[in-house]
C-alpha atoms as a PDB file:
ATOM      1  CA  UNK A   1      82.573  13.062  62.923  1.00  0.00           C
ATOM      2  CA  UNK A   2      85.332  14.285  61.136  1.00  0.00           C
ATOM      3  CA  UNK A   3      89.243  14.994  62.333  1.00  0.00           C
ATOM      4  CA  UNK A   4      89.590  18.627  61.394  1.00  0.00           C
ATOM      5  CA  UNK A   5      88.732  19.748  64.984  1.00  0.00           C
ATOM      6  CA  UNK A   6      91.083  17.256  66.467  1.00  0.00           C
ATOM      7  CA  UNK A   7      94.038  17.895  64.315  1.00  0.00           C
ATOM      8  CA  UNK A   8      93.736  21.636  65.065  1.00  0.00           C
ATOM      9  CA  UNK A   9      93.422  21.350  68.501  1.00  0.00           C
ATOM     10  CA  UNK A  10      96.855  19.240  68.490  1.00  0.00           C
ATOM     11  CA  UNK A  11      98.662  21.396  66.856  1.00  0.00           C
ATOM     12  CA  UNK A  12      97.278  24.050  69.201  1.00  0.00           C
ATOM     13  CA  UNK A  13      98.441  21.934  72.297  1.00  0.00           C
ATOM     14  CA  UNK A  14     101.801  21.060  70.646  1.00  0.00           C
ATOM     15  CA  UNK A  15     102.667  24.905  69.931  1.00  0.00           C
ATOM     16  CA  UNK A  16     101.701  25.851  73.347  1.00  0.00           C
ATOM     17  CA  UNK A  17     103.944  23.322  74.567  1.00  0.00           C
ATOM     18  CA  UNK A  18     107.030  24.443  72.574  1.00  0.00           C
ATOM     19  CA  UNK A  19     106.700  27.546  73.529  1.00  0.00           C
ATOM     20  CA  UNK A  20     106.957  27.132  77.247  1.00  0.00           C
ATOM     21  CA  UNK A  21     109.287  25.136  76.886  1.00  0.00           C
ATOM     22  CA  UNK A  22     111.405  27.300  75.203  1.00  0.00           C
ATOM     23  CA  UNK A  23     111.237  29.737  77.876  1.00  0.00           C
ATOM     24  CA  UNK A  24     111.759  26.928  80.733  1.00  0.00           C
ATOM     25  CA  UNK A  25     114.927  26.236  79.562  1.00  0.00           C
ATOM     26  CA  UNK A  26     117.960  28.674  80.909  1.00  0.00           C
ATOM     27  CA  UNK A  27     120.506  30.136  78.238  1.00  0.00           C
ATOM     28  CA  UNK A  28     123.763  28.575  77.860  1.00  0.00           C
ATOM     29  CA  UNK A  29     125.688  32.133  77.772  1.00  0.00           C
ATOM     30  CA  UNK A  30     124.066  33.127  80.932  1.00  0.00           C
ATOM     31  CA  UNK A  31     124.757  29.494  83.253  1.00  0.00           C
ATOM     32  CA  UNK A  32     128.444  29.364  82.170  1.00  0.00           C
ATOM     33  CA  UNK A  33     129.414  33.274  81.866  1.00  0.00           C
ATOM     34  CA  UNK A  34     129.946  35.076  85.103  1.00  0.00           C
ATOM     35  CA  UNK A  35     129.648  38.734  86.133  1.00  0.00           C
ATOM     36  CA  UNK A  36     132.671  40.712  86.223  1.00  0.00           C
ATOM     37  CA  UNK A  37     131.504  43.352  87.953  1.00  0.00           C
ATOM     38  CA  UNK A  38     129.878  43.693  91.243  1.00  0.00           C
ATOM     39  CA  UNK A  39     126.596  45.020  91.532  1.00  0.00           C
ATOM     40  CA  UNK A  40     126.221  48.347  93.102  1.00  0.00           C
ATOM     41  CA  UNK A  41     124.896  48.040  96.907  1.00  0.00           C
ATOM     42  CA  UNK A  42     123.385  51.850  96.826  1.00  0.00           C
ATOM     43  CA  UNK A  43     120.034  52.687  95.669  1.00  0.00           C
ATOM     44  CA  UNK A  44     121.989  53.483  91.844  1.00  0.00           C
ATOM     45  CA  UNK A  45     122.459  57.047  90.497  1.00  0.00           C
ATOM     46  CA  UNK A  46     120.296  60.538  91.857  1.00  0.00           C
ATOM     47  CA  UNK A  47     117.628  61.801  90.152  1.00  0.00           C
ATOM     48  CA  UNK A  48     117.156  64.630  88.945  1.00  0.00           C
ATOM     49  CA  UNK A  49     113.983  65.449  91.040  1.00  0.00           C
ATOM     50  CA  UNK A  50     115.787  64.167  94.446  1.00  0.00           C
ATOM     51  CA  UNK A  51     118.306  65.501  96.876  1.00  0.00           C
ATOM     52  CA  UNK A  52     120.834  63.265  99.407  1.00  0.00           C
ATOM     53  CA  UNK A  53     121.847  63.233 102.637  1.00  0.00           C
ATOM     54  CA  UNK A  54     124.957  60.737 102.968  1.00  0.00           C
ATOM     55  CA  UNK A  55     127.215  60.036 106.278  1.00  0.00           C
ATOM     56  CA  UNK A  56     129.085  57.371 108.220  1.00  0.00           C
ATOM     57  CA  UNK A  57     127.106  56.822 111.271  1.00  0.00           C
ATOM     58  CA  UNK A  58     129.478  55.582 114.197  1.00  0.00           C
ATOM     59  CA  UNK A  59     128.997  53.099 117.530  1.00  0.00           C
ATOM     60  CA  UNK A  60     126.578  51.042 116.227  1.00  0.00           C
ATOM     61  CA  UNK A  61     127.007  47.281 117.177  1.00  0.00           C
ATOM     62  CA  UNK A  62     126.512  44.599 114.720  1.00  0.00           C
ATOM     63  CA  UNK A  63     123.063  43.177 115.091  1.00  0.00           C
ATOM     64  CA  UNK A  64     121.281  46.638 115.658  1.00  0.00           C
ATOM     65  CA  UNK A  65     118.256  47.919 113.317  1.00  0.00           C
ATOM     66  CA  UNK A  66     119.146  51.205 112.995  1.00  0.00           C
ATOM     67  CA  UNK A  67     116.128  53.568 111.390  1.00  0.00           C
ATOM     68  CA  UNK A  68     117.418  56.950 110.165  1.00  0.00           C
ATOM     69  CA  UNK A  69     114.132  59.538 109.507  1.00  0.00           C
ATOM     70  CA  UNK A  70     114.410  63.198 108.372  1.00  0.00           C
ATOM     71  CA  UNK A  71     111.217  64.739 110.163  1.00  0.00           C
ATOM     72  CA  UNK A  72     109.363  68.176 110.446  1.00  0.00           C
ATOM     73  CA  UNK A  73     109.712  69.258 113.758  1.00  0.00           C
ATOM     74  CA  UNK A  74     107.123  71.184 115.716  1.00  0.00           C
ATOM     75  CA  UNK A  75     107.788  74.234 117.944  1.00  0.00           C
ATOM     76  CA  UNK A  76     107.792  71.320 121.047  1.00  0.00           C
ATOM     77  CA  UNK A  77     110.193  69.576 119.092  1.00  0.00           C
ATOM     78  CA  UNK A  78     107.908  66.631 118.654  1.00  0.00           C
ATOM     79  CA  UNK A  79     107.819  65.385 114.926  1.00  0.00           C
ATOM     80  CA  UNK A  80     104.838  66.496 112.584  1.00  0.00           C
ATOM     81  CA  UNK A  81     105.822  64.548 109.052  1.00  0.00           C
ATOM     82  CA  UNK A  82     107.740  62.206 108.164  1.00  0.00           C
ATOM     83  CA  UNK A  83     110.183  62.948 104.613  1.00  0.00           C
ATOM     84  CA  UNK A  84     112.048  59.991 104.317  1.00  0.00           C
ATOM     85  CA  UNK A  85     113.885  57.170 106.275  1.00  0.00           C
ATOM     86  CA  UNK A  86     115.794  54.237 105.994  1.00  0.00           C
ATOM     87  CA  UNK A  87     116.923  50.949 108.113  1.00  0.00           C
ATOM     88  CA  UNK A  88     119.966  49.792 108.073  1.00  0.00           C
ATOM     89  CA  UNK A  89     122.275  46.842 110.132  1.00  0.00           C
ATOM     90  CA  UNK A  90     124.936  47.649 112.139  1.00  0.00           C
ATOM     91  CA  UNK A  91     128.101  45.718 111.760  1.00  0.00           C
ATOM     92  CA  UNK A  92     130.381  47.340 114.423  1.00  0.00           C
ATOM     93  CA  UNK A  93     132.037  49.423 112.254  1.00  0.00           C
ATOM     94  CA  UNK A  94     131.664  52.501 110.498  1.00  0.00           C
ATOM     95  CA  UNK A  95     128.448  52.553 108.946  1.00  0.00           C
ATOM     96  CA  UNK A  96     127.344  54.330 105.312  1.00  0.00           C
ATOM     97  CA  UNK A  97     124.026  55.802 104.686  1.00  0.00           C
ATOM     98  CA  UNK A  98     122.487  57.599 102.178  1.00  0.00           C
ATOM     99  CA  UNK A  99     119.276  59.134 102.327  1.00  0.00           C
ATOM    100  CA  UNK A 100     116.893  60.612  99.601  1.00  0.00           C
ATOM    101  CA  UNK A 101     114.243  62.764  99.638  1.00  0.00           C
ATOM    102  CA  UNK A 102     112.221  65.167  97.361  1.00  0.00           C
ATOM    103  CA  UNK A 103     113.553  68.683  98.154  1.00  0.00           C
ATOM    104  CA  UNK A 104     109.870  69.736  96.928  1.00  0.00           C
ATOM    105  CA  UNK A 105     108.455  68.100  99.659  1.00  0.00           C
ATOM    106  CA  UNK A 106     110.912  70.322 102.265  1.00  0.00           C
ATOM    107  CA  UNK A 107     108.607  72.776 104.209  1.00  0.00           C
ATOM    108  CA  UNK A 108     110.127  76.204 103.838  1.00  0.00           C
ATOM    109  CA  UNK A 109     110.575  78.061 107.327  1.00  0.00           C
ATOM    110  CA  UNK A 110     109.626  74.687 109.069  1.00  0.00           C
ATOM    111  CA  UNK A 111     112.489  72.909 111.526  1.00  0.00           C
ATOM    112  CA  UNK A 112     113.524  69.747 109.722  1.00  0.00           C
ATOM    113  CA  UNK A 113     116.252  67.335 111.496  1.00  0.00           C
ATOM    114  CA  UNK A 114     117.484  63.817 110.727  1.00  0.00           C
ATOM    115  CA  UNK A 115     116.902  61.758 113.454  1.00  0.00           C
ATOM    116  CA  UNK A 116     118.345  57.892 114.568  1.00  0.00           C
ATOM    117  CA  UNK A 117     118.158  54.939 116.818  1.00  0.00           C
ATOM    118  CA  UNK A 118     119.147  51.700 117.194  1.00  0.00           C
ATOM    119  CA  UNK A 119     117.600  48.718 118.400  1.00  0.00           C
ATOM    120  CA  UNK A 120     118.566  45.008 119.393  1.00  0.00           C
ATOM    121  CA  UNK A 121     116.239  42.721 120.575  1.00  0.00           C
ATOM    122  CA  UNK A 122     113.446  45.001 120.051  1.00  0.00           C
ATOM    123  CA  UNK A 123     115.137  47.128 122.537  1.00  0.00           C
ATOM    124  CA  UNK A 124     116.525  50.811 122.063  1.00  0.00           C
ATOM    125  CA  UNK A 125     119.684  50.763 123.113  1.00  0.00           C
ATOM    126  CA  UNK A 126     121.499  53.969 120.946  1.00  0.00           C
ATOM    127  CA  UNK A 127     120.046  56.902 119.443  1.00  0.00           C
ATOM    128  CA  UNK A 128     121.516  60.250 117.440  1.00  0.00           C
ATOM    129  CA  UNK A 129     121.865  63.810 118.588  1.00  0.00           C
ATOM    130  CA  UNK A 130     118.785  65.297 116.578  1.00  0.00           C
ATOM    131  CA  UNK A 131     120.489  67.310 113.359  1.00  0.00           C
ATOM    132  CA  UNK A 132     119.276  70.012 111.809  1.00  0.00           C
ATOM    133  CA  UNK A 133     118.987  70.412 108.041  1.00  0.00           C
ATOM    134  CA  UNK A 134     118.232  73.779 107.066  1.00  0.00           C
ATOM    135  CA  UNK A 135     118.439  73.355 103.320  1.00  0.00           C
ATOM    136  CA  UNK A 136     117.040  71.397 101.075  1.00  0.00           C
ATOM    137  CA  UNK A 137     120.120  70.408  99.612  1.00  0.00           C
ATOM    138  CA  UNK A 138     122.265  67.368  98.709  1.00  0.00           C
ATOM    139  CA  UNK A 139     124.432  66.990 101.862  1.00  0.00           C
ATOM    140  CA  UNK A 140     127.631  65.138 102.958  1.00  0.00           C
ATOM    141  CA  UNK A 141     126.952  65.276 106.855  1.00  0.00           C
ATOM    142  CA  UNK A 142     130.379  63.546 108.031  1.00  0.00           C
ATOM    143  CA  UNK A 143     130.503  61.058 111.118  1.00  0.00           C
ATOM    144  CA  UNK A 144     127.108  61.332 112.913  1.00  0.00           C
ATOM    145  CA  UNK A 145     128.334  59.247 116.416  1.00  0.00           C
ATOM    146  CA  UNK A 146     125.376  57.358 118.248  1.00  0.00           C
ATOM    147  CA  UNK A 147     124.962  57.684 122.116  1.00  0.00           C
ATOM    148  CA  UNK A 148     123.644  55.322 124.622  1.00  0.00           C
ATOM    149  CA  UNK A 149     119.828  55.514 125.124  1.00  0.00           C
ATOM    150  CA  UNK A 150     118.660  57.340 127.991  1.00  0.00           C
END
């Protein structure tokens, strides 16, 4: 039997093993530098192909789930399609939100309206006046104020 095979496969074994081990190990630069700059909480910059509806939504407590939903409505006002939504936690203060949706995707002549609630406990305990969007368009819609649940 000769040591050919052997010898190969070691020095197979001991270049696999350098090699992850060479990736195990962190940088130097990266453990002792820190970031300067925060990281941005939003979703990062709009797309081309996208549109946004931003706000401050008001009276939510901390705790809540809020879920924010731009819908197609039907003529009974019940919702047909859902566009986009989001979840967000309240924090019993003003709260931001930016929504994004494909303007494509926006029925023409159909009733579209962002809709909200908020839950705690699994219980709805706020929701939003329904608004209506009539444009596919990026929007700035202001304060949007919660109400108690009926």
């Amino acid at each position: 039997m000769t040591l050919r095979p052997f010898i190969l496969l070691g020095l197979v074994g001991l270049l696999a093993a350098c090699s992850s081990n060479d990736a195990a190990k962190p940088s130097p630069t990266k453990a002792v530098t820190a970031p300067t700059t925060k990281a941005p909480d939003g979703p990062g910059p709009l797309q081309p192909f996208q549109r946004e509806l931003s706000g401050q939504l008001l009276g939510v407590p901390a705790g809540a789930e809020v879920e924010l939903a731009l819908l197609v409505i039907d003529a009974q006002g019940r919702p047909q399609k859902l566009l986009t939504s989001t979840k967000l936690a309240g924090n019993n203060q003003s709260l931001p939100f930016q929504l994004r949706f494909n303007p494509e995707a926006f029925p023409v002549g159909a009733r579209v309206e962002l809709r909200g609630r908020a839950s705690k406990s699994g219980q709805l305990i706020l929701h939003l006046p329904s608004v209506q969007i009539q444009q596919p368009t990026t929007q700035a819609l202001g304060a949007l104020q919660f109400e108690p649940a009926p």
